[in-house]
C-alpha atoms as a PDB file:
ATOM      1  CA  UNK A   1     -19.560  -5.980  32.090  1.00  0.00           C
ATOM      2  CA  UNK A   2     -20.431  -4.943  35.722  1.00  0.00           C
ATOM      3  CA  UNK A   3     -17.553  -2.470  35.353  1.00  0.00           C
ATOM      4  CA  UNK A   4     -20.069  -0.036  33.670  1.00  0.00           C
ATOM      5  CA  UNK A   5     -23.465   1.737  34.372  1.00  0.00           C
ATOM      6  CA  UNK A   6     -26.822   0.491  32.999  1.00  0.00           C
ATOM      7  CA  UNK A   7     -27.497   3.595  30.810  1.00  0.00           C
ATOM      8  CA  UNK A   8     -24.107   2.508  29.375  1.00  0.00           C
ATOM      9  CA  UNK A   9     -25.130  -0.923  28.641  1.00  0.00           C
ATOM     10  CA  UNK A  10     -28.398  -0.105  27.344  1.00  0.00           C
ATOM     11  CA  UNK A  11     -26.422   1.915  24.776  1.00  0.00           C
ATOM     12  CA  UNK A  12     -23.812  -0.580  24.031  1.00  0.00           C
ATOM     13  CA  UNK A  13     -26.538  -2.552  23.026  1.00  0.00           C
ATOM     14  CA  UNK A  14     -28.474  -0.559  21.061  1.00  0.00           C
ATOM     15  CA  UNK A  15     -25.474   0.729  19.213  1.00  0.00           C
ATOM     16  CA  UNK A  16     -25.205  -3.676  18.669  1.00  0.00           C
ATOM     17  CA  UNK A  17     -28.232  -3.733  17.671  1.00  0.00           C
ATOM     18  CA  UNK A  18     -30.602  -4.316  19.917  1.00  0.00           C
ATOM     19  CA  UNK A  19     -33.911  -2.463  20.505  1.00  0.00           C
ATOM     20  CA  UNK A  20     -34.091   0.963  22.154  1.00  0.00           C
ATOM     21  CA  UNK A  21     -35.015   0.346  25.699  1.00  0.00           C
ATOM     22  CA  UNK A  22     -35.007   3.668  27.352  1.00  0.00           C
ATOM     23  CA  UNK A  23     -35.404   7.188  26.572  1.00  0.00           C
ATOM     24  CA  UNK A  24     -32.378   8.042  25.091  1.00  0.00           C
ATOM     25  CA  UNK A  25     -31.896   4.962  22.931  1.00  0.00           C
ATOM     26  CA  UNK A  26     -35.661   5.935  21.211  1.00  0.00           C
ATOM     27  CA  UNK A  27     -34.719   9.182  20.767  1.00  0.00           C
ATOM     28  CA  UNK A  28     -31.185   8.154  19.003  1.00  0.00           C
ATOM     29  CA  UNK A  29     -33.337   5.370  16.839  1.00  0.00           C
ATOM     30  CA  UNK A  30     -35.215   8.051  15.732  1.00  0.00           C
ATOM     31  CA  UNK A  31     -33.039  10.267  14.637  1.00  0.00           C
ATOM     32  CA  UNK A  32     -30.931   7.863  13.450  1.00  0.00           C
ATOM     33  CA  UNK A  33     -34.174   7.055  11.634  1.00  0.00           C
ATOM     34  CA  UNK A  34     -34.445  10.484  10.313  1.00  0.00           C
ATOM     35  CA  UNK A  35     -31.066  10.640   8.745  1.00  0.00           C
ATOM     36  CA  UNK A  36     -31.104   7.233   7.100  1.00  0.00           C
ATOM     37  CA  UNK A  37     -34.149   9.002   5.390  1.00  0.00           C
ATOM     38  CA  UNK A  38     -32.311  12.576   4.588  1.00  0.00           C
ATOM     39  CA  UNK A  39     -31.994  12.875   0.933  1.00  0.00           C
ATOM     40  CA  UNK A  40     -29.495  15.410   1.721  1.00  0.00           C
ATOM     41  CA  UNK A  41     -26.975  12.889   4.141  1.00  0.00           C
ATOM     42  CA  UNK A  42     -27.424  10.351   1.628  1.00  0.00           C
ATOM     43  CA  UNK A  43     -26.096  12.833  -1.020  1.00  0.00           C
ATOM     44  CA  UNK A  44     -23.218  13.853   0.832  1.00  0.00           C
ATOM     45  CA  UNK A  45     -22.266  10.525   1.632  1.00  0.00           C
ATOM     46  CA  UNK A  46     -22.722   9.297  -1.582  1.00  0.00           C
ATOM     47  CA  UNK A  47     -20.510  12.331  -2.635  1.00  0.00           C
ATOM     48  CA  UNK A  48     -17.704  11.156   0.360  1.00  0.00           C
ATOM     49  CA  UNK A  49     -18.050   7.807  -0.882  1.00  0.00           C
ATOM     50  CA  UNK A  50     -16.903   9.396  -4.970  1.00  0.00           C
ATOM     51  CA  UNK A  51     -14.112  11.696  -2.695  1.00  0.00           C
ATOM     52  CA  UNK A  52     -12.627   8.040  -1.397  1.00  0.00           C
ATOM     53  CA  UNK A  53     -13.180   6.062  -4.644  1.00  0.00           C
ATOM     54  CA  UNK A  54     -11.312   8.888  -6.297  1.00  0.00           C
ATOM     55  CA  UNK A  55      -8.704   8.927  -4.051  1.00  0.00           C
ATOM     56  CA  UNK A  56      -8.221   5.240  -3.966  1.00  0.00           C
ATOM     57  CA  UNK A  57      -7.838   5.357  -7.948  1.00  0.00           C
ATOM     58  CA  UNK A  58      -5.387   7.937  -7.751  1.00  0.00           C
ATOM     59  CA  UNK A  59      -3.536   5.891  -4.725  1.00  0.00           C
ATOM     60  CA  UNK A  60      -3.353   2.894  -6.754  1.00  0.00           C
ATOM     61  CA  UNK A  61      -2.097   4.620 -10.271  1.00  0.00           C
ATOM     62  CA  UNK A  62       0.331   5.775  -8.161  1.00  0.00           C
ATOM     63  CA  UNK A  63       1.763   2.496  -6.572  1.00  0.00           C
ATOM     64  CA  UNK A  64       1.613   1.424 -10.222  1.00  0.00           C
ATOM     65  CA  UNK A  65       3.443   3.934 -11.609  1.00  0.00           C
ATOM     66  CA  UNK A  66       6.349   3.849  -8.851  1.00  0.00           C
ATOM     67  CA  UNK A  67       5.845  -0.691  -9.000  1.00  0.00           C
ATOM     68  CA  UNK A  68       7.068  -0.055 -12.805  1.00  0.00           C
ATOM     69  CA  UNK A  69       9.798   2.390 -11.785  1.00  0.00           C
ATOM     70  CA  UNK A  70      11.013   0.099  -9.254  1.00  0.00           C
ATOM     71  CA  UNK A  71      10.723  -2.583 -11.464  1.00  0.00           C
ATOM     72  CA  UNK A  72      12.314  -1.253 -14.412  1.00  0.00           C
ATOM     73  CA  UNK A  73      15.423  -0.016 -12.182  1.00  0.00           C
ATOM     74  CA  UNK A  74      15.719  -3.809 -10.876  1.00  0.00           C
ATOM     75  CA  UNK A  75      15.473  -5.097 -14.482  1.00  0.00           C
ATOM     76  CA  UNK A  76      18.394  -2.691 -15.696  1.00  0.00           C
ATOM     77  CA  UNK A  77      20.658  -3.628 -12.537  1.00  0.00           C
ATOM     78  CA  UNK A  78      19.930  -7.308 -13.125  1.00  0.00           C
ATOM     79  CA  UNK A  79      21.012  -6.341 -16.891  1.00  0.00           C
ATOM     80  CA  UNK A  80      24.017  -4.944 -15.886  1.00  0.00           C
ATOM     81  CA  UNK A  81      24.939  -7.817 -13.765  1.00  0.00           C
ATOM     82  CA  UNK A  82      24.096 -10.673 -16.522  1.00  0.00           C
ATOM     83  CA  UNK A  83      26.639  -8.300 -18.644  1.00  0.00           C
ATOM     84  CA  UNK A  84      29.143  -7.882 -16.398  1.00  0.00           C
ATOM     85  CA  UNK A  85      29.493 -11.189 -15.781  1.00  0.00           C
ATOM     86  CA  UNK A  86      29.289 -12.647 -19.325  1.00  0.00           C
ATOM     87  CA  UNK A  87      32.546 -10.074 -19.936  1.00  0.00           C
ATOM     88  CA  UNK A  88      34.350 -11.396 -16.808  1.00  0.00           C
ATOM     89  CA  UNK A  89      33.680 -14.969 -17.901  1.00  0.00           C
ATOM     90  CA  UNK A  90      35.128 -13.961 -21.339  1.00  0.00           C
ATOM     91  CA  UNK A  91      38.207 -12.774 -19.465  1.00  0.00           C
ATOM     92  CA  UNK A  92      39.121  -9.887 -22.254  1.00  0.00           C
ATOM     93  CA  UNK A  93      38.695  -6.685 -20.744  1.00  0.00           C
ATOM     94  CA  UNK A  94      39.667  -5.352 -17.558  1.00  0.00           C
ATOM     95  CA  UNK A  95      37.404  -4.882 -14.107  1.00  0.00           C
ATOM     96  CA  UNK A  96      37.282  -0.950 -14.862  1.00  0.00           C
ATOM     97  CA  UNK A  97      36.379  -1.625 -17.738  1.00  0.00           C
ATOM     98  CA  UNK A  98      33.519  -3.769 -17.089  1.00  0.00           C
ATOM     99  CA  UNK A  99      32.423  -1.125 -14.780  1.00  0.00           C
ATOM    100  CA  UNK A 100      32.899   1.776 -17.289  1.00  0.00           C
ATOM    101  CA  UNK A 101      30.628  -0.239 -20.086  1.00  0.00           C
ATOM    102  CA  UNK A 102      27.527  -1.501 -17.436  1.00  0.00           C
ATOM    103  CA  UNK A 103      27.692   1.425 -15.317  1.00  0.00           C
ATOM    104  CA  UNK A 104      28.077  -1.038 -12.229  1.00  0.00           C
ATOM    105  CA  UNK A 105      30.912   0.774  -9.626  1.00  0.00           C
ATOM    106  CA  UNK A 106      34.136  -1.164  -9.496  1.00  0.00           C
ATOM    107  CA  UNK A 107      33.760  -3.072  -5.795  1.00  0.00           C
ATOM    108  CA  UNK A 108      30.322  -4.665  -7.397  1.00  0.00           C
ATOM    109  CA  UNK A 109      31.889  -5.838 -10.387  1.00  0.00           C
ATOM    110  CA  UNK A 110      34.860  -7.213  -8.147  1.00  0.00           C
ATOM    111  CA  UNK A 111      32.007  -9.160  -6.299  1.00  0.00           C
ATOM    112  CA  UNK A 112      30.754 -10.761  -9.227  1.00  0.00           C
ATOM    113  CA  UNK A 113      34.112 -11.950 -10.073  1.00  0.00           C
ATOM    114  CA  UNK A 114      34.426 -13.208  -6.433  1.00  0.00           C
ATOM    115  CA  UNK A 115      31.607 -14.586  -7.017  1.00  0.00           C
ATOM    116  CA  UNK A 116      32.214 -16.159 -10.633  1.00  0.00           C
ATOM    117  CA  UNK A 117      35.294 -17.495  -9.487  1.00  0.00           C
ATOM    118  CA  UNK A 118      33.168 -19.995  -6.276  1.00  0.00           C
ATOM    119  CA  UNK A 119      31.380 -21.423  -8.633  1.00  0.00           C
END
């Protein structure tokens, strides 16, 4: 820390919380003092505090909501897979078809037959 003047230092550590040393530092303690004590600050920050906890709410409804739409669109694709492939296993319709009745395009439900037919 000798890169940086003394008044700096002294308010480095006051601002760590050390004890004011010089003039400045008192003067900050005290009105730092003073707004501690401000019924008004602590109103307003109690109202900032409600303004975050609101918006925090609303954040995580949000990443709920759009968790369950995400969710529910993997849940139908994985249903239209499991389908797909229980038809191509029963070998009695054709591929376009199979992608007419699970809504799957063609090429995907020609990979799951690729796919059927490795195992």
């Amino acid at each position: 820390m000798d890169d940086i003047s003394p008044d700096l230092k002294t308010l480095l550590d006051f601002i760590d919380g050390n004890k004011p040393e010089d003039a400045f530092t008192k003067e900050l303690s005290v009105a730092v003092e003073d707004a501690r004590h401000s019924k008004k600050w602590r109103v307003q920050y109690m109202n900032l505090q409600l303004a975050y906890l609101d918006k925090l709410n609303e954040g995580k409804k949000l990443g709920e909501k759009i968790g369950k739409e995400i969710g529910k669109e993997i849940g139908i694709e994985i249903n239209q897979k499991e389908n797909a492939k229980r038809m191509i296993a029963a070998n009695k319709i054709s591929l376009e078809d199979i992608s007419f009745y699970t809504g799957l395009p063609l090429e995907e439900v020609k990979k799951l037959q690729y796919e059927l037919s490795d195992q």
